[in-house]
C-alpha atoms as a PDB file:
ATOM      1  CA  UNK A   1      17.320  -3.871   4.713  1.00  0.00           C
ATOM      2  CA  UNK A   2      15.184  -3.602   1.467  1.00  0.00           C
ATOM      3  CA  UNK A   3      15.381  -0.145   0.243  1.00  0.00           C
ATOM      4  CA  UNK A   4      12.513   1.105  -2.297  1.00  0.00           C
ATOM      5  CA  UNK A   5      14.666   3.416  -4.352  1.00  0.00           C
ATOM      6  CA  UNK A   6      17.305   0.492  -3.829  1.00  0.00           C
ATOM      7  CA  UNK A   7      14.904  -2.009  -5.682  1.00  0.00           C
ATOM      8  CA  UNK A   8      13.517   0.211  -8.545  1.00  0.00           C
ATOM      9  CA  UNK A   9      16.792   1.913  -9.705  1.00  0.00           C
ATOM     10  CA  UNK A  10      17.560  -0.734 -12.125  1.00  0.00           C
ATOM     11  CA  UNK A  11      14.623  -1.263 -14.013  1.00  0.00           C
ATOM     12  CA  UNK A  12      13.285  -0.601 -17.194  1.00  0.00           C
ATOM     13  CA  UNK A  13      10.152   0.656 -17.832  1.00  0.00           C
ATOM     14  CA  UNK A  14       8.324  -2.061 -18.321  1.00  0.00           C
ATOM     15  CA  UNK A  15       9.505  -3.590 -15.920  1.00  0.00           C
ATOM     16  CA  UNK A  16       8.496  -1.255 -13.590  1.00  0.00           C
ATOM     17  CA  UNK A  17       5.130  -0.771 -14.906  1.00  0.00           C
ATOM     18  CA  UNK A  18       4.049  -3.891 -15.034  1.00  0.00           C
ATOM     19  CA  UNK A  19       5.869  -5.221 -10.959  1.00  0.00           C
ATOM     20  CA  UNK A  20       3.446  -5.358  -7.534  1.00  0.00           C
ATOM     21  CA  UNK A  21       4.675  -2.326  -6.160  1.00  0.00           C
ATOM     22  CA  UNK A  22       2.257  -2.825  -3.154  1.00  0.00           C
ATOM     23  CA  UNK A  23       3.907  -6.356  -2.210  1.00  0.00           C
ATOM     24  CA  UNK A  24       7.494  -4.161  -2.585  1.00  0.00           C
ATOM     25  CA  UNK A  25       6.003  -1.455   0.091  1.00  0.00           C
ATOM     26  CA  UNK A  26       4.742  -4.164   2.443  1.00  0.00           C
ATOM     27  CA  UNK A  27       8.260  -6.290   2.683  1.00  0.00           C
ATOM     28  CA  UNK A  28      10.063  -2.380   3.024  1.00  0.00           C
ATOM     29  CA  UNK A  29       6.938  -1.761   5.839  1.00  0.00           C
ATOM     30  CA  UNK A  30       7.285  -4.617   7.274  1.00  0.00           C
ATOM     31  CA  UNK A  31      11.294  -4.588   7.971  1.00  0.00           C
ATOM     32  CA  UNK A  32      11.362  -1.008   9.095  1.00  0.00           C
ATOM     33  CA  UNK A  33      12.282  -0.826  12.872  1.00  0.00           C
ATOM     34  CA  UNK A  34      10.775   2.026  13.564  1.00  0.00           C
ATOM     35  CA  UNK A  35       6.562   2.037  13.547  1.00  0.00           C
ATOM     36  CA  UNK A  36       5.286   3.271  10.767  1.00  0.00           C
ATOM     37  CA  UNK A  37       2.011   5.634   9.988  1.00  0.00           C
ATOM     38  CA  UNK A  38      -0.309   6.440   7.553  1.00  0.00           C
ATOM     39  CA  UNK A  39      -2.151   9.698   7.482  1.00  0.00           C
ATOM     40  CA  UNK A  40      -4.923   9.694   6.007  1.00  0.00           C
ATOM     41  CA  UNK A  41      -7.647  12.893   5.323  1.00  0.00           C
ATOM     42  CA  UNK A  42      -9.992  12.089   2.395  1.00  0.00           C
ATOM     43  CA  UNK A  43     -10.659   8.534   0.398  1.00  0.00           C
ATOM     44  CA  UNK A  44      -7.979   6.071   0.972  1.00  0.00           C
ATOM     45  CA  UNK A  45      -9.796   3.186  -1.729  1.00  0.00           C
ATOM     46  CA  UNK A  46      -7.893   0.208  -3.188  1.00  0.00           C
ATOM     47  CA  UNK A  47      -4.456   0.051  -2.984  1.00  0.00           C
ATOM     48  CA  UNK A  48      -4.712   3.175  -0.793  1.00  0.00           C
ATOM     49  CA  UNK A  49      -6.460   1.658   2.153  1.00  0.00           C
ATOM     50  CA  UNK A  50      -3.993  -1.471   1.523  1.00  0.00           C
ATOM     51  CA  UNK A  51      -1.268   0.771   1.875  1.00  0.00           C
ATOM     52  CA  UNK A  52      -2.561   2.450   4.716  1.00  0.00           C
ATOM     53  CA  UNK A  53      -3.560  -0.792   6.839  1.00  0.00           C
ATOM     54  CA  UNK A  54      -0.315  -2.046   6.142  1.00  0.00           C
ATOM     55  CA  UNK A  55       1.211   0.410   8.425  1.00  0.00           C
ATOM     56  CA  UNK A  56       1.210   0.190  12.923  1.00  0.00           C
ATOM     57  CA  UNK A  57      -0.764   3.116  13.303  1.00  0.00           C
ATOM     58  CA  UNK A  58      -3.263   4.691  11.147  1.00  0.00           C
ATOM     59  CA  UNK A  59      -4.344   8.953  12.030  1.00  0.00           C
ATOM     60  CA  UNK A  60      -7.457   9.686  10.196  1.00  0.00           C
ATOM     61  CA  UNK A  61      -9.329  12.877   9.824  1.00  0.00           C
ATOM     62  CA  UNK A  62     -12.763  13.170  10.517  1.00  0.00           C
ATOM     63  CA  UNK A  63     -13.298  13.414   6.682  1.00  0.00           C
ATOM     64  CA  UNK A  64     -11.277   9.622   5.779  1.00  0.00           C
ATOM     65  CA  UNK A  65     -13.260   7.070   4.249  1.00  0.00           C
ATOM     66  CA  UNK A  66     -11.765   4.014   3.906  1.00  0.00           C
ATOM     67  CA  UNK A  67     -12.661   0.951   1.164  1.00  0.00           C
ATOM     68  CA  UNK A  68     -12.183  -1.703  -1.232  1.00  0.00           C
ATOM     69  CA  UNK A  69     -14.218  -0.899  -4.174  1.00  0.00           C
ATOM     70  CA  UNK A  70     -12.603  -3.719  -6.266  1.00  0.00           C
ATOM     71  CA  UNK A  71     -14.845  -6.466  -4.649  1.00  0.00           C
ATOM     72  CA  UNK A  72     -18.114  -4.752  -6.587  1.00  0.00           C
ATOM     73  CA  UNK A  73     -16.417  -6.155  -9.811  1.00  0.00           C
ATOM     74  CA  UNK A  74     -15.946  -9.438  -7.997  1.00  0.00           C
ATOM     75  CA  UNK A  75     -12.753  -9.040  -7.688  1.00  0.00           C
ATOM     76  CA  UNK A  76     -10.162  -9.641  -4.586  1.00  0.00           C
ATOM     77  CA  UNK A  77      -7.826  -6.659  -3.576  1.00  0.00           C
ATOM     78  CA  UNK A  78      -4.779  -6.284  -4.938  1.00  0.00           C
ATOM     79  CA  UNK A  79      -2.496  -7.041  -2.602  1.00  0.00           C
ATOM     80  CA  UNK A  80      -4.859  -8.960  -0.993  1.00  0.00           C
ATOM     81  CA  UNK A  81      -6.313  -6.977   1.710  1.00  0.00           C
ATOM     82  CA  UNK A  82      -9.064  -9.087   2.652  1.00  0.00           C
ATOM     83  CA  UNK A  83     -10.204  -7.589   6.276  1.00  0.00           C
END
């Protein structure tokens, strides 16, 4: 199983600067066998909500707000959350 701490151990810093650390969180979400949850109570925006819809169950407060704010620049998400 891919292992977070596993994968960025050996880098340098640029290295680890400059990688899609969202795309390693999804393949480390998406292997876990147990379901995974996001909590979320106040603004989950960008690569927050992508993190956060990447999980099986998301628990939000009363108070979340959820969005993409990247598509006002005309841009797409980074990690490509596009729903």
């Amino acid at each position: 199983p891919l292992d977070l701490v596993t994968a960025l151990q050996d880098m340098d810093f640029f290295t680890a600067f400059t990688r899609d650390h969202l795309n390693i969180l999804e393949e480390v979400i998406a292997q876990s066998k147990i379901p995974t949850v996001a909590a979320v109570n106040g603004y989950a925006l960008g690569g927050g909500c992508e993190l956060a819809m990447m999980c099986d169950i998301i628990y939000a407060s009363e108070k979340a707000k959820f969005g993409q704010p990247e598509i006002t620049l005309g841009t797409i998400p980074g990690a490509g959350a596009t729903s």
